[in-house]
PDB file of N, CA and C in Angstrom:
ATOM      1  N   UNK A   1     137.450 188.359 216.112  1.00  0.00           N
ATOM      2  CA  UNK A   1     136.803 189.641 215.961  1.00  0.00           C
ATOM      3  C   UNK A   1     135.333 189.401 215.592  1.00  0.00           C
ATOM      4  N   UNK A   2     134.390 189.934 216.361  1.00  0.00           N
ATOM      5  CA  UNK A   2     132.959 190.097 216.141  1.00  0.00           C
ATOM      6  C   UNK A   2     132.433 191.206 214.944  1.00  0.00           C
ATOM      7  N   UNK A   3     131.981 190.919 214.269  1.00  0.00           N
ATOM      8  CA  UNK A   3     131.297 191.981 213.313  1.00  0.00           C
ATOM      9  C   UNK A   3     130.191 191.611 213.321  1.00  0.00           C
ATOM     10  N   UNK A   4     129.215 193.338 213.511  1.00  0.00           N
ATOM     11  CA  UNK A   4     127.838 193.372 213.589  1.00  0.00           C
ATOM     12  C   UNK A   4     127.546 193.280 212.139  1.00  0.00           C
ATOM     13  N   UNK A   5     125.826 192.583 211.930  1.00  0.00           N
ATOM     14  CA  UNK A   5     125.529 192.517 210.756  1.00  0.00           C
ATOM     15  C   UNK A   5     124.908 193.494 210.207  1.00  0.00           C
ATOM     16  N   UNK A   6     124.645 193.296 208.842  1.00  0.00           N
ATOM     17  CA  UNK A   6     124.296 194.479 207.906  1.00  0.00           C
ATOM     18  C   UNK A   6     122.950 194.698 208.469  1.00  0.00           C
ATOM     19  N   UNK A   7     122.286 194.149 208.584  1.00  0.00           N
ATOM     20  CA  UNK A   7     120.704 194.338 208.910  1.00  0.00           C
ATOM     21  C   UNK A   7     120.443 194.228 210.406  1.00  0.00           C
ATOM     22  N   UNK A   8     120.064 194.923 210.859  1.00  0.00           N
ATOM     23  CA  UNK A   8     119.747 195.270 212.079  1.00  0.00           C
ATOM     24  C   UNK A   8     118.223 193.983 212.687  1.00  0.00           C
ATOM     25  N   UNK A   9     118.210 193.457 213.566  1.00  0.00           N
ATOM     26  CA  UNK A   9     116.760 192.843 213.881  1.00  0.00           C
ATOM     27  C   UNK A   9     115.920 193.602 214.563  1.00  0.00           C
ATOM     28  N   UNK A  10     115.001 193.525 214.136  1.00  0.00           N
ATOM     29  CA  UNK A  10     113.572 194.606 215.479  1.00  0.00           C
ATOM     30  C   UNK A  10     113.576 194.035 216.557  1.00  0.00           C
ATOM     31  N   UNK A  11     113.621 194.850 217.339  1.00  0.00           N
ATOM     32  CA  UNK A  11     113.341 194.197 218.955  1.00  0.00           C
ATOM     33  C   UNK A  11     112.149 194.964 219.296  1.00  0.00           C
ATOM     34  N   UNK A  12     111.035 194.378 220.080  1.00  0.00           N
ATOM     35  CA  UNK A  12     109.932 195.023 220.704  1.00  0.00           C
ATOM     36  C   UNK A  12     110.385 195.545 221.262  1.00  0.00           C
ATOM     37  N   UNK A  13     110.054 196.820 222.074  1.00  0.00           N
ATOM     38  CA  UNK A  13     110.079 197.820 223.281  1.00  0.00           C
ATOM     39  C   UNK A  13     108.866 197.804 224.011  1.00  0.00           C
ATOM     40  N   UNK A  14     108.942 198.196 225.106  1.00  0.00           N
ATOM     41  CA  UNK A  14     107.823 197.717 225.968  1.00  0.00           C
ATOM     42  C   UNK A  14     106.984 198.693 226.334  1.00  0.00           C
ATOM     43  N   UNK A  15     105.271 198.480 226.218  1.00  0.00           N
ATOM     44  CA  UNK A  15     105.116 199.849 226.397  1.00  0.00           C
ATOM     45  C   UNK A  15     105.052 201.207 226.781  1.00  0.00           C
ATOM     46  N   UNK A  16     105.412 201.392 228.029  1.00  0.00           N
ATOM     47  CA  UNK A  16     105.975 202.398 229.051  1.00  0.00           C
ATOM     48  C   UNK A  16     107.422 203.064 228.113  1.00  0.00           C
ATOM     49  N   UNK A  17     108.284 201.911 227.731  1.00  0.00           N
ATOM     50  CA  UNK A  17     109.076 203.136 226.824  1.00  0.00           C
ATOM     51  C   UNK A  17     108.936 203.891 225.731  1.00  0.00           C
ATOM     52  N   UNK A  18     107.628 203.175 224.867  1.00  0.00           N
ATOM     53  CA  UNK A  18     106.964 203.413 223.582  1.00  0.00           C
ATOM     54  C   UNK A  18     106.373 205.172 223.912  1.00  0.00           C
ATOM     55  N   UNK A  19     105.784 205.213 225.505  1.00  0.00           N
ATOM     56  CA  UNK A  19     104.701 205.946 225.396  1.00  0.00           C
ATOM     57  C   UNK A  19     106.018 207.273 225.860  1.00  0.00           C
ATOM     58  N   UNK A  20     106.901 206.570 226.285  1.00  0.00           N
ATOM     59  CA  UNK A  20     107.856 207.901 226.789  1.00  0.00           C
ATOM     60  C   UNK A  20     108.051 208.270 225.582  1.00  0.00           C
ATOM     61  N   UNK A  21     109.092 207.344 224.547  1.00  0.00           N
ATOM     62  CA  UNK A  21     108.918 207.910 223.869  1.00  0.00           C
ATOM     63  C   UNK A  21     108.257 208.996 222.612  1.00  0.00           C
ATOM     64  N   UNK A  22     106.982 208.825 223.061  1.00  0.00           N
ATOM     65  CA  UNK A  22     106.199 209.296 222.095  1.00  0.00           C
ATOM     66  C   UNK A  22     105.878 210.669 222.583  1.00  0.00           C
ATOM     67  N   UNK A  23     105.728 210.390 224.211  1.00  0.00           N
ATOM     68  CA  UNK A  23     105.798 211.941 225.043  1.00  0.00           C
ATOM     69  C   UNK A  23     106.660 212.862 224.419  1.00  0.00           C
ATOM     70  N   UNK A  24     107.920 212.208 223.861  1.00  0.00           N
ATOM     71  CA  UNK A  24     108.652 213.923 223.620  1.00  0.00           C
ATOM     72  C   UNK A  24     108.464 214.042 222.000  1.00  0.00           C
ATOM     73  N   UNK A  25     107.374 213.593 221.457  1.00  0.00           N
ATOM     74  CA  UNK A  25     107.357 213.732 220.029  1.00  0.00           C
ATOM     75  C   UNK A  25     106.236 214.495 219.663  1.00  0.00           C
ATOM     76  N   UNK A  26     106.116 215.617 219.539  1.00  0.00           N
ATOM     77  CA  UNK A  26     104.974 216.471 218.677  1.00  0.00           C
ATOM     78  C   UNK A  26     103.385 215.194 218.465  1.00  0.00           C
ATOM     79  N   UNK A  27     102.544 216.226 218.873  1.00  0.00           N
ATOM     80  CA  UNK A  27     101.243 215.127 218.735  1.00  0.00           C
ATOM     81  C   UNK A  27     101.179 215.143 217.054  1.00  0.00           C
ATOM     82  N   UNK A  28     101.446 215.792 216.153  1.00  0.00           N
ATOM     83  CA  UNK A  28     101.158 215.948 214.449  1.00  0.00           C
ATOM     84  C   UNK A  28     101.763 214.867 214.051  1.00  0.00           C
ATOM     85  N   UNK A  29     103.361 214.469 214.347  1.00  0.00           N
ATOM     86  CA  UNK A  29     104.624 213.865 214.517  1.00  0.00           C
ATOM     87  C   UNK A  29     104.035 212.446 214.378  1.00  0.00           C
ATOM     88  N   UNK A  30     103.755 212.255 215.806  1.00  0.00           N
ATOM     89  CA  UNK A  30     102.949 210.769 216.305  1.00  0.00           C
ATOM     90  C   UNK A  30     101.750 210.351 215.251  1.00  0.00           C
ATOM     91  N   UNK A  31     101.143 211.085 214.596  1.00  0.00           N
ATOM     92  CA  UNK A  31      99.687 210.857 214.153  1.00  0.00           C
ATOM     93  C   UNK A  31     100.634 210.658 212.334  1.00  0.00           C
ATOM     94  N   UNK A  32     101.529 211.324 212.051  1.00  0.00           N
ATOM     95  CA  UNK A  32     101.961 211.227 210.696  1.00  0.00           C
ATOM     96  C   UNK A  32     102.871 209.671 210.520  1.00  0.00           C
ATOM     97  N   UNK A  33     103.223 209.383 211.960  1.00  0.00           N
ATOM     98  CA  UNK A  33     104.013 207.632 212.096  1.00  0.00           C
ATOM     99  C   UNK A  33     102.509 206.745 211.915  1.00  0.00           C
ATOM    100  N   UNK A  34     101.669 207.130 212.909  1.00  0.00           N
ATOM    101  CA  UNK A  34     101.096 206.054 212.781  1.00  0.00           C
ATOM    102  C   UNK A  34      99.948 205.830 211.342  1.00  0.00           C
ATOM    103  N   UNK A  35      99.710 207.069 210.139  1.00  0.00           N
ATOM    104  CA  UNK A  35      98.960 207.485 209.443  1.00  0.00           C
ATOM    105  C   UNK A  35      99.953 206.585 208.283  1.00  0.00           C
ATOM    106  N   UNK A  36     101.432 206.553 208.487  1.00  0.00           N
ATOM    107  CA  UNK A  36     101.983 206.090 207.624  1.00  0.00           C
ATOM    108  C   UNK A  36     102.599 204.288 207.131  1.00  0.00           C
ATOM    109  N   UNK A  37     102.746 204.202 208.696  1.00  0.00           N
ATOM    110  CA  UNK A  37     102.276 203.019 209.103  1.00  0.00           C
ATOM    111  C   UNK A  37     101.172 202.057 208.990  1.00  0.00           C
ATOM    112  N   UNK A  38     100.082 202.485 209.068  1.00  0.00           N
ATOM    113  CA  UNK A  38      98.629 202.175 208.376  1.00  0.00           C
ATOM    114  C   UNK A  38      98.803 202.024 206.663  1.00  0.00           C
ATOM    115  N   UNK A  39      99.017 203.163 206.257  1.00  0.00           N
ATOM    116  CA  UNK A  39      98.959 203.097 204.788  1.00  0.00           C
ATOM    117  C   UNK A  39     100.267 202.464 204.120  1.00  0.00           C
ATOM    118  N   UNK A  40     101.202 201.865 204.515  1.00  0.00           N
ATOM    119  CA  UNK A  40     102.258 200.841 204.029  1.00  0.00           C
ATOM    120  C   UNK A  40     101.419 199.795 204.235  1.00  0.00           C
ATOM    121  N   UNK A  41     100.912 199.383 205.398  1.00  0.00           N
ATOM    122  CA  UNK A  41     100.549 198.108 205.378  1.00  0.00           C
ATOM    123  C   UNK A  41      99.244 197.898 203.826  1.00  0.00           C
ATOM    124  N   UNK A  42      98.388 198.881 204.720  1.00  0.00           N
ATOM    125  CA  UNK A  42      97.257 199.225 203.100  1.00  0.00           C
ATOM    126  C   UNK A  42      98.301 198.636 201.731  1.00  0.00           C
ATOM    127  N   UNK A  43      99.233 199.430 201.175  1.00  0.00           N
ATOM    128  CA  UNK A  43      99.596 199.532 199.880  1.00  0.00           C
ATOM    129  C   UNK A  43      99.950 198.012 199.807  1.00  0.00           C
ATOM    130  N   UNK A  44     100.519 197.529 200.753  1.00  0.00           N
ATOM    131  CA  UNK A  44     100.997 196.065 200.555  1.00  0.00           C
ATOM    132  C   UNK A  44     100.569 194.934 200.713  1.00  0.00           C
ATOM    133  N   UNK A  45      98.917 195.064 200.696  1.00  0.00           N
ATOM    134  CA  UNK A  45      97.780 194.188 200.750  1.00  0.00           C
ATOM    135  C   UNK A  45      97.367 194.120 199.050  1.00  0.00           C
ATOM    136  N   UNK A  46      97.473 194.892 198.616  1.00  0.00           N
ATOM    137  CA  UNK A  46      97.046 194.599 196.622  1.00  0.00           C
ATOM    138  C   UNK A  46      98.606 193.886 196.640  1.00  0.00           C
ATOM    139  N   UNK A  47      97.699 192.821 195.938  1.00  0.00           N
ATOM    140  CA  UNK A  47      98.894 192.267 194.691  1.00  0.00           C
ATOM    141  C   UNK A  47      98.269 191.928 193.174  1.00  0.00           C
ATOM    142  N   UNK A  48      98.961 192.244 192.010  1.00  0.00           N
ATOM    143  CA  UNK A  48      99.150 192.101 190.752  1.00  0.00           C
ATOM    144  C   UNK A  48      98.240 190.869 190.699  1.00  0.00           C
ATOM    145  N   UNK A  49      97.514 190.520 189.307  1.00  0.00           N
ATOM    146  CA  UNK A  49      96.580 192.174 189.112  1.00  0.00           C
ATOM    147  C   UNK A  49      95.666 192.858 189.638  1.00  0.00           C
ATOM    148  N   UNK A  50      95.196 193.865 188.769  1.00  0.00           N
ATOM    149  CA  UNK A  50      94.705 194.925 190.096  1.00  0.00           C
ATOM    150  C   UNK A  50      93.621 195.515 189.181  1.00  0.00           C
ATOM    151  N   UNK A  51      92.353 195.718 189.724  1.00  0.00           N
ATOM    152  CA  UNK A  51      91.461 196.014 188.750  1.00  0.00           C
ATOM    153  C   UNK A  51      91.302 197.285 189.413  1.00  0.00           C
ATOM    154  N   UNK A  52      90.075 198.242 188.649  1.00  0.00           N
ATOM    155  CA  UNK A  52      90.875 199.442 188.501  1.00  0.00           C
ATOM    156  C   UNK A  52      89.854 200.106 190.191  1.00  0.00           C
ATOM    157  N   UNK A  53      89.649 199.716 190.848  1.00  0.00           N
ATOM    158  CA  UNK A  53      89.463 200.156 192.075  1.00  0.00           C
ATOM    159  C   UNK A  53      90.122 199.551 192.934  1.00  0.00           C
ATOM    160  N   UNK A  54      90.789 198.198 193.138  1.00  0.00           N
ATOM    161  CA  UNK A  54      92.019 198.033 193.665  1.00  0.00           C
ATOM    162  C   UNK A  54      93.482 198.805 193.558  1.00  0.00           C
ATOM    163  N   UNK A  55      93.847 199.321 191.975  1.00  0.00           N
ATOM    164  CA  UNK A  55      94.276 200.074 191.676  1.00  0.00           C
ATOM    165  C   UNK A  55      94.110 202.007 192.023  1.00  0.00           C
ATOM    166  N   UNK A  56      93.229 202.347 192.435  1.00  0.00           N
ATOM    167  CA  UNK A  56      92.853 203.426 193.298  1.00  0.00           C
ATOM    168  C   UNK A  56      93.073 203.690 194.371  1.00  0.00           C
ATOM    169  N   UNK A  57      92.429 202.353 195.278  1.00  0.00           N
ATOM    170  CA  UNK A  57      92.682 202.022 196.460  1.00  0.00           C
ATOM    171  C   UNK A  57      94.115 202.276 196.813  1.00  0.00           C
ATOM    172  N   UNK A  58      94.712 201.755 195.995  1.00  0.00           N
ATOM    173  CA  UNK A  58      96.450 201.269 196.027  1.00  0.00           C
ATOM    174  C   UNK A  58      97.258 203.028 196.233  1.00  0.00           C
ATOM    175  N   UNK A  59      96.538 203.464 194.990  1.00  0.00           N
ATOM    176  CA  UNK A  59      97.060 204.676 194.812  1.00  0.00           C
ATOM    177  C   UNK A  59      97.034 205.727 195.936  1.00  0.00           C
ATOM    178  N   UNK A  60      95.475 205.629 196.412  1.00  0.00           N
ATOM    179  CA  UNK A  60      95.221 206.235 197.423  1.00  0.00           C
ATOM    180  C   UNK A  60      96.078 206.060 199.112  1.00  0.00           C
ATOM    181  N   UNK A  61      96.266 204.964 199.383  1.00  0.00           N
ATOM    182  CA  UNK A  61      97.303 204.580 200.367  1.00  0.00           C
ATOM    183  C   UNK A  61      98.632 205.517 199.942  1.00  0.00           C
ATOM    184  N   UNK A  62      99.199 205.025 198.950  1.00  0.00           N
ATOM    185  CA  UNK A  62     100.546 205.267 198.391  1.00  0.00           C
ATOM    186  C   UNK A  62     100.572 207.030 198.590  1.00  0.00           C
ATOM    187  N   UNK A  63      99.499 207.668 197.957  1.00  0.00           N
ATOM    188  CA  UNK A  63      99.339 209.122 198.395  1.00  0.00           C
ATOM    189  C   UNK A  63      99.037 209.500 200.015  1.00  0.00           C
ATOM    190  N   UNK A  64      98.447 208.565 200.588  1.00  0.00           N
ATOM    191  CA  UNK A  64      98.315 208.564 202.314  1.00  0.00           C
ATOM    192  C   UNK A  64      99.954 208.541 203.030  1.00  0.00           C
ATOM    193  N   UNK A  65     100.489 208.357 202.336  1.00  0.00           N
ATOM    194  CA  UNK A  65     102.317 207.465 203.059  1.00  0.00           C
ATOM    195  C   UNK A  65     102.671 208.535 202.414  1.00  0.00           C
ATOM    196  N   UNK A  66     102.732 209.066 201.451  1.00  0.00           N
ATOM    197  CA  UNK A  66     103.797 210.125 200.860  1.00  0.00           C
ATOM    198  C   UNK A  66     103.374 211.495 201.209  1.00  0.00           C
ATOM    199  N   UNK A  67     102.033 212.088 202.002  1.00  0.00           N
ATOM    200  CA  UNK A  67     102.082 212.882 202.756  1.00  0.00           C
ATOM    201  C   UNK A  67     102.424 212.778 203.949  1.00  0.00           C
ATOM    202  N   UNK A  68     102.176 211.457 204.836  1.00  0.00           N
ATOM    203  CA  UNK A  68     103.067 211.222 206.109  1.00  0.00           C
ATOM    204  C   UNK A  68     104.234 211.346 206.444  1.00  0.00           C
ATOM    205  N   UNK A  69     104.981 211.027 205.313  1.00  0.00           N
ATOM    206  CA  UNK A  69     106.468 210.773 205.027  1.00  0.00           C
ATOM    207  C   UNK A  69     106.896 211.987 204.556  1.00  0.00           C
ATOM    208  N   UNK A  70     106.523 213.103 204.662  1.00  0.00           N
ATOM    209  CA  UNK A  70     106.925 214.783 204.464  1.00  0.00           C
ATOM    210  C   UNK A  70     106.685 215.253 205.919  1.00  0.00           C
ATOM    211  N   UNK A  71     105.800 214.953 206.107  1.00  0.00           N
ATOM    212  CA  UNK A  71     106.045 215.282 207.814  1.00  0.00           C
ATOM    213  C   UNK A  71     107.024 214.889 208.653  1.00  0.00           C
ATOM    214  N   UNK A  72     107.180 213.233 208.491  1.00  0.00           N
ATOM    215  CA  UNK A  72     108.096 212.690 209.261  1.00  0.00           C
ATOM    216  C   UNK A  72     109.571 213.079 208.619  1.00  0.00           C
ATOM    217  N   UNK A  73     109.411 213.404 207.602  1.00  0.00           N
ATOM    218  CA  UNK A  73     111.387 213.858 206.688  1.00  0.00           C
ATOM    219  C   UNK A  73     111.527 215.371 207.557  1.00  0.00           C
ATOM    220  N   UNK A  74     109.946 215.989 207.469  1.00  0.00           N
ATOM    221  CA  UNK A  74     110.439 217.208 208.099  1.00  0.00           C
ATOM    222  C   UNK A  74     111.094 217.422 209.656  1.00  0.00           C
ATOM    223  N   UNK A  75     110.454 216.421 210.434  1.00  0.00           N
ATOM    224  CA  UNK A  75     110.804 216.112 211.767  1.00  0.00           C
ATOM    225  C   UNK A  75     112.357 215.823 211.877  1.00  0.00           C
ATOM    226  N   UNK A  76     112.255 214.602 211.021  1.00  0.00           N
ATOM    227  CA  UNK A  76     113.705 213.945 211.353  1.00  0.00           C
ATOM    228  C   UNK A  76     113.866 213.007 209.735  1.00  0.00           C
ATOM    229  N   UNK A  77     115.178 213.330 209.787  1.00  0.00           N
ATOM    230  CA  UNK A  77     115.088 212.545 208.153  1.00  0.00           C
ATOM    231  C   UNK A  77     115.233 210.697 208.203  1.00  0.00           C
ATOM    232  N   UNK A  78     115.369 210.289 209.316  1.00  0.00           N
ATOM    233  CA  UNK A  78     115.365 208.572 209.117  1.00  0.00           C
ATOM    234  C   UNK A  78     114.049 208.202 209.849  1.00  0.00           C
ATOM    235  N   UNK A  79     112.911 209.336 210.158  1.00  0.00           N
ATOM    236  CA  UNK A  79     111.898 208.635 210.236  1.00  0.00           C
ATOM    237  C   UNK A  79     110.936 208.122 209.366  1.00  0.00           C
ATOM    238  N   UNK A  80     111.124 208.717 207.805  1.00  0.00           N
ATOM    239  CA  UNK A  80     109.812 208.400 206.978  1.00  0.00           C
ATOM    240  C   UNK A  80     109.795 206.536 206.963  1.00  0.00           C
ATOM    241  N   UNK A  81     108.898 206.082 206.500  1.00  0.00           N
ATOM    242  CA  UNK A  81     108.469 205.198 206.184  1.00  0.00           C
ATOM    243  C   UNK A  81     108.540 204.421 204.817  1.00  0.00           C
ATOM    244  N   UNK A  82     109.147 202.898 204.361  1.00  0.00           N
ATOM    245  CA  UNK A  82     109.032 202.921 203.168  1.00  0.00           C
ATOM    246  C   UNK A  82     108.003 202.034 202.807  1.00  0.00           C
ATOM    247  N   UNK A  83     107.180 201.940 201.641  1.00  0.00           N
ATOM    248  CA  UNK A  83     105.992 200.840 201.454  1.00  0.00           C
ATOM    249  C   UNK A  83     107.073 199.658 200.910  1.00  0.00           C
TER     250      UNK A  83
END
């Protein structure tokens, strides 16, 4: 008996299906993935310690992703993003 694993692996998609897919997704939709996407990566560029405009910076991302991630919960709930 085969059992799939707990964690799923990413597979690229190619871009012609990326863009289909994105065709049937609200242009606000698309701009709140990729707004959130940006600002995870942002938040996860500071590391400890953090002086207090790195610490802003940080904050400021973290507030960039947690308005994205109300859009995308509103869309669909397994799209938000986590940092």
């Amino acid at each position: 008996m085969i059992t799939s694993p707990s964690r799923l692996v990413p597979v690229p998609i190619p871009d012609r299906v990326a863009a289909l897919i994105g065709s049937c997704l609200p242009l606000h939709v698309l701009q709140a993935e990729v707004d959130a996407d940006c600002a995870a990566r942002e938040a996860y560029r500071f590391r400890a310690p953090l002086c207090a405009e790195d610490m802003a910076d940080r904050e400021h991302a973290l507030s960039v992703l947690a308005r994205a991630n109300k859009v995308l919960a509103k869309h669909h709930p397994q799209l938000p993003v986590t940092p």
